[in-house]
C-alpha atoms as a PDB file:
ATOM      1  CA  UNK A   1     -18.134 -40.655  33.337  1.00  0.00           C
ATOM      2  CA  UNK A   2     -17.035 -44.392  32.191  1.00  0.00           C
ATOM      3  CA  UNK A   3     -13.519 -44.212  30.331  1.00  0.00           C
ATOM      4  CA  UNK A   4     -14.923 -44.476  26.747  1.00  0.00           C
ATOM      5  CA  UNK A   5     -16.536 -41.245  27.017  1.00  0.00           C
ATOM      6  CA  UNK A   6     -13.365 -40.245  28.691  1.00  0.00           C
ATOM      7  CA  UNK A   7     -10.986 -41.344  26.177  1.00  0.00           C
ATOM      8  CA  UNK A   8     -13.531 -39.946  23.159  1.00  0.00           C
ATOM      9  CA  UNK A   9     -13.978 -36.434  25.083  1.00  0.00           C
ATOM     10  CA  UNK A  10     -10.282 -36.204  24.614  1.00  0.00           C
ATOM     11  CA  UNK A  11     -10.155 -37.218  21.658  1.00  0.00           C
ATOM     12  CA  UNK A  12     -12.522 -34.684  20.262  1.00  0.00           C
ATOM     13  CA  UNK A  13     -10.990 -31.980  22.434  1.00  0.00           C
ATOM     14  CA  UNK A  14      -7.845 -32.709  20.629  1.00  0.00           C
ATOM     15  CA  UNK A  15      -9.221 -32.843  17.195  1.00  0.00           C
ATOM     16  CA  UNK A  16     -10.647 -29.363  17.844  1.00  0.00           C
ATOM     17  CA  UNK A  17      -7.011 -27.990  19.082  1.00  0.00           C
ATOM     18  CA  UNK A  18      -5.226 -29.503  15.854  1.00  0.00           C
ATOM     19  CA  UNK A  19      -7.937 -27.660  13.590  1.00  0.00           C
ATOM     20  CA  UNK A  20      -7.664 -24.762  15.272  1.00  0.00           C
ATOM     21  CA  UNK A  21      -4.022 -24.521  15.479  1.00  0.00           C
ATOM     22  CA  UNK A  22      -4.079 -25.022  11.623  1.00  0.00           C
ATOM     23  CA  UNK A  23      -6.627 -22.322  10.820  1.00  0.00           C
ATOM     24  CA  UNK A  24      -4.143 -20.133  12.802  1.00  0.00           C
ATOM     25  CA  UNK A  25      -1.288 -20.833  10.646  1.00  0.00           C
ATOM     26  CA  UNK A  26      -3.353 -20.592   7.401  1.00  0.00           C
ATOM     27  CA  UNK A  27      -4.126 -16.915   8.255  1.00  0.00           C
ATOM     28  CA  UNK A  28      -0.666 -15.764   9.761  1.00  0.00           C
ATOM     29  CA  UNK A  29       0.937 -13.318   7.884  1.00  0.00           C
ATOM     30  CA  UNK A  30       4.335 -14.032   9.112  1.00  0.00           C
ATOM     31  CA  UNK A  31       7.619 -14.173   6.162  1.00  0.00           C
ATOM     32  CA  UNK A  32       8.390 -16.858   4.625  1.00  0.00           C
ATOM     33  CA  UNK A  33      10.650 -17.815   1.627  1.00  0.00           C
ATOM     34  CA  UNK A  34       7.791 -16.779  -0.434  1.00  0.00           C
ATOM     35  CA  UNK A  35       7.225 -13.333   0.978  1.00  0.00           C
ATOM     36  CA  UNK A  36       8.254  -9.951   1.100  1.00  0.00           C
ATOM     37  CA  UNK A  37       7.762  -6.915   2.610  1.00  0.00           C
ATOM     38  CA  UNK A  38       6.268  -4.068   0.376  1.00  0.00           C
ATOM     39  CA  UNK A  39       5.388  -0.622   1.488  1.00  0.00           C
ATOM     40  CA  UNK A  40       3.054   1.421   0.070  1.00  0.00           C
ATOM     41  CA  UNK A  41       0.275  -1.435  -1.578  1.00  0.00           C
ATOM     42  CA  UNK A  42      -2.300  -1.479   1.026  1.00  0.00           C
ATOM     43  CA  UNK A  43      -5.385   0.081   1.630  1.00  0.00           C
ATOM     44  CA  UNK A  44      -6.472   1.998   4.951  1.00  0.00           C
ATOM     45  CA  UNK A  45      -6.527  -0.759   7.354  1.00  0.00           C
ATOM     46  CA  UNK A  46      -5.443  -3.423   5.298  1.00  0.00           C
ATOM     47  CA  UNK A  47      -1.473  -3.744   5.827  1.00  0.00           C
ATOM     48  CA  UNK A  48      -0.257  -6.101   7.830  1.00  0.00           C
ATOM     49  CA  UNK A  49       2.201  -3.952   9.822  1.00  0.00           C
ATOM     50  CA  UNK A  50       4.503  -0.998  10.402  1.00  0.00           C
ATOM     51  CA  UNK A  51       2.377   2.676   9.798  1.00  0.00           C
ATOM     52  CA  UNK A  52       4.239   5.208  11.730  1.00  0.00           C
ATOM     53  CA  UNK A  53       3.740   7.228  14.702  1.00  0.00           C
ATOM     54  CA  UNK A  54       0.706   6.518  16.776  1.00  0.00           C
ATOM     55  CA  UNK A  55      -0.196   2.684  14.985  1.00  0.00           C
ATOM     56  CA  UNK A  56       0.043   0.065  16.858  1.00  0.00           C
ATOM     57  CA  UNK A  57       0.529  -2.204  13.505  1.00  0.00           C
ATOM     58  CA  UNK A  58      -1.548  -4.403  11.478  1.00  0.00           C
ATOM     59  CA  UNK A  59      -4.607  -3.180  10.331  1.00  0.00           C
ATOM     60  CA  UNK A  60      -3.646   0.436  11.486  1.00  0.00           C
ATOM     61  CA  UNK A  61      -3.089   2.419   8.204  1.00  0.00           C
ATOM     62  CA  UNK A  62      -4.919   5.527   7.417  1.00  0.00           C
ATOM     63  CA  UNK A  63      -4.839   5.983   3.936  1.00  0.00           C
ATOM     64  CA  UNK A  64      -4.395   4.016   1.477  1.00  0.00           C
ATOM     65  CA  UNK A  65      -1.145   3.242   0.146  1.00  0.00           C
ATOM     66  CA  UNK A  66       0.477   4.343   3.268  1.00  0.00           C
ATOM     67  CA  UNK A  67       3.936   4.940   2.132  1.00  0.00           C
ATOM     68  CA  UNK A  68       5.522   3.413   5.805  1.00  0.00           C
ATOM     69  CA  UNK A  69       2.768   0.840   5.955  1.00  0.00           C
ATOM     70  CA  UNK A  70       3.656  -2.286   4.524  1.00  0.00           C
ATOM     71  CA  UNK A  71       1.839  -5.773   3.114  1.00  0.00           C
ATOM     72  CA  UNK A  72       3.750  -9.336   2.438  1.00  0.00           C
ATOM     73  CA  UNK A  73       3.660  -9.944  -0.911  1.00  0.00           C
ATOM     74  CA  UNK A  74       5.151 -12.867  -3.116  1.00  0.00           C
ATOM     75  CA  UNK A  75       8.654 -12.501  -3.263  1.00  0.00           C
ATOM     76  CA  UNK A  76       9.760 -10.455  -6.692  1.00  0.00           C
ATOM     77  CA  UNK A  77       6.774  -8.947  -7.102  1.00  0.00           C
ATOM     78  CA  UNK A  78       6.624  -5.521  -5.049  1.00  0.00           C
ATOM     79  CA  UNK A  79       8.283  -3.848  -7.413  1.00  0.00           C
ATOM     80  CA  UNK A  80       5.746  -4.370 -10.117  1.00  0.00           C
ATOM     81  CA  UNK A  81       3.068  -3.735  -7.936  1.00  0.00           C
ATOM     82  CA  UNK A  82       0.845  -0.330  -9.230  1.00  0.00           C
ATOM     83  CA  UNK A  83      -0.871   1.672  -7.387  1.00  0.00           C
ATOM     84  CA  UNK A  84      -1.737   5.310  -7.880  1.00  0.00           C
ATOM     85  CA  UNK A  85       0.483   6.861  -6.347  1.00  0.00           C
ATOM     86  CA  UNK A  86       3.855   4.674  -8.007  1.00  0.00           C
ATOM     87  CA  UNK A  87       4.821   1.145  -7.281  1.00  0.00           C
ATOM     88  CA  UNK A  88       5.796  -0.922  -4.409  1.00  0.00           C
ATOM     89  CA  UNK A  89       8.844  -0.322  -2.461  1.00  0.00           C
ATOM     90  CA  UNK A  90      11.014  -2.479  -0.391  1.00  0.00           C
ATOM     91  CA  UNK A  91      12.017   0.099   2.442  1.00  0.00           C
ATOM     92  CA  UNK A  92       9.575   2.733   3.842  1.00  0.00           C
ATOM     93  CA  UNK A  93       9.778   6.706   2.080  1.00  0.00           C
ATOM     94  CA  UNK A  94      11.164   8.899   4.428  1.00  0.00           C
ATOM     95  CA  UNK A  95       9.715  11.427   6.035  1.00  0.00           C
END
């Protein structure tokens, strides 16, 4: 292998690490200034973390609107979130 094909290997290789890295980020869940927690939005499967006994977290929820299951939301709007069952809450019901 001469050292342009070298030097443009890596360079691809790279390229495909820096995308990557960014489609990770894109889709991470994690808090932010511009997130909060809200239990009791998600559906079955869909929260991103925290459902109890038994779960191992994300994606674990039974039911839907899993009172100790929450989803990150904007910040300020759990509260007004609707669901059947009530609205969002910032802490987990008891129990």
């Amino acid at each position: 292998m001469n050292s342009t094909t070298a030097t443009m290997t890596a360079f691809a290789l790279a390229a495909l690490a820096a995308g990557a890295a960014l489609a990770a980020d894109a889709n991470d869940p994690a808090p932010t200034a511009e997130r909060e927690k809200c239990y009791g939005v998600s559906l079955a499967g869909k929260n991103d973390c925290a459902a109890g006994a038994g779960t191992s977290c994300a994606g674990t929820s039974k039911v839907d609107y899993q009172a100790n299951a929450w989803k990150y939301v904007p910040k300020g709007s759990c509260v007004s979130i609707k669901t059947p069952t009530g609205v969002g809450s910032l802490m987990p019901a008891k129990g």
